[in-house]
Protein backbone atom coordinates (compact mmCIF):
# COMPACT_ATOMS: atom_id res chain seq x y z
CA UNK A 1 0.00 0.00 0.00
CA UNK A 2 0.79 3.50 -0.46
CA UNK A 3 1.16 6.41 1.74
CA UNK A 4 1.43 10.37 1.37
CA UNK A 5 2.87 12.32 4.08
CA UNK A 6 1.28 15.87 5.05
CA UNK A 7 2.76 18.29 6.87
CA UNK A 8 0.07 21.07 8.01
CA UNK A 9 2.04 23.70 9.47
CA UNK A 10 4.94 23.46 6.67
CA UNK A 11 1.34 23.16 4.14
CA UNK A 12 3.49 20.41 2.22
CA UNK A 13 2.67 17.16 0.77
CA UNK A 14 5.13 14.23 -0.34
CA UNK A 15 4.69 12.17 -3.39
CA UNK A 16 2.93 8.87 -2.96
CA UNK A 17 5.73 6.47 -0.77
CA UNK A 18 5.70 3.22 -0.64
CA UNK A 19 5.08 2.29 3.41
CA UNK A 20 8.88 1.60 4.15
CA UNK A 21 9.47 4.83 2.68
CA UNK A 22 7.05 7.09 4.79
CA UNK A 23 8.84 6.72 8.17
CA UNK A 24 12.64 7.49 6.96
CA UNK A 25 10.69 10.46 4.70
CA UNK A 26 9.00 11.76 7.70
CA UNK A 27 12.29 11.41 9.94
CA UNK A 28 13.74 14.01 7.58
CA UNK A 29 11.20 16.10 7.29
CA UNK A 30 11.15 16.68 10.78
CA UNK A 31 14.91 16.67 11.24
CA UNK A 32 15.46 19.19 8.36
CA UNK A 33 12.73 22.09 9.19
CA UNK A 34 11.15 21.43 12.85
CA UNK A 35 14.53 20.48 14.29
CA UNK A 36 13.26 16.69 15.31
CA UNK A 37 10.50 17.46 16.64
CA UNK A 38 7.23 16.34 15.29
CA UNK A 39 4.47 19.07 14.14
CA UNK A 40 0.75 19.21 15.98
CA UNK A 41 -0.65 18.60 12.60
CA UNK A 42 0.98 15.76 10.23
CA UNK A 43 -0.87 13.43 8.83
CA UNK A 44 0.07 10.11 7.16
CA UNK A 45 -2.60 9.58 4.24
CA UNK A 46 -2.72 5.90 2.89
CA UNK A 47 -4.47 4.73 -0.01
CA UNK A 48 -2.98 3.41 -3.88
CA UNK A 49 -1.51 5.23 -5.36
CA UNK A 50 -2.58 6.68 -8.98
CA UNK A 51 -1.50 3.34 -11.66
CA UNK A 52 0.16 4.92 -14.02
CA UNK A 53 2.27 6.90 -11.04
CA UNK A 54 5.81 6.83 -10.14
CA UNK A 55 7.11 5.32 -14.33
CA UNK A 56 5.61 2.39 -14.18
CA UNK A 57 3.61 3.74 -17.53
CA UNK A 58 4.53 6.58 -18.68
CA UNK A 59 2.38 8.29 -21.74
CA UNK A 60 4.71 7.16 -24.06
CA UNK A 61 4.52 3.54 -22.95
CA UNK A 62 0.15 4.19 -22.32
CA UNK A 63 0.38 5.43 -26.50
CA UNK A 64 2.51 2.73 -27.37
CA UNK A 65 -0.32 0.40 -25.82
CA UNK A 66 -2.80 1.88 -27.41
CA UNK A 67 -1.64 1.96 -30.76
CA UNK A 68 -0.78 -1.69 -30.73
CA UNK A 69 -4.32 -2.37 -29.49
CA UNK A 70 -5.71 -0.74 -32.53
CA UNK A 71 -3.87 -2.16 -35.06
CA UNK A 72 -4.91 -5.49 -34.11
CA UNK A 73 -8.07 -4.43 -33.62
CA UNK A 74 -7.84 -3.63 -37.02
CA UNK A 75 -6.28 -6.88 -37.77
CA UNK A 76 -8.76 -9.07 -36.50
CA UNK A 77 -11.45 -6.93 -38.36
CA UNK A 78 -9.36 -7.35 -41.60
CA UNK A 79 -9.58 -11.59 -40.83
CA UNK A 80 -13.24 -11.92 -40.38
């Protein structure tokens, strides 16, 4: 699963994280601007993340998809 760390006072969000990820991103967060100490109003927001998020598909990849769908789409019309 995938997590999003939110940092109220700083008004920040991080990218979706995988869970592993979170903790050591909110560790520096914290270290780097409140000192170490952890703000009143973070928030840890889990969900999935987007699919075509973080390269697994990029649009060049989704249009290369595509187009190959099509053309044997086009194909199979041409056989029947």
């Amino acid at each position: 699963m995938a997590a999003r760390y939110r940092c109220g006072s700083c008004r920040t969000t991080s990218d979706w994280l995988h869970d592993t990820d979170v903790a050591a991103h909110r560790k520096q967060h914290r270290d780097r601007f409140h000192g170490g100490d952890a703000p009143d109003d973070e928030e840890l927001i889990k969900g999935t993340a987007p699919m075509f998020h973080g390269g697994i598909l990029g649009g060049r990849e989704l249009l290369a998809i595509l187009a190959a769908v099509l053309v044997l789409a086009f194909l199979w019309d041409l056989k029947n």
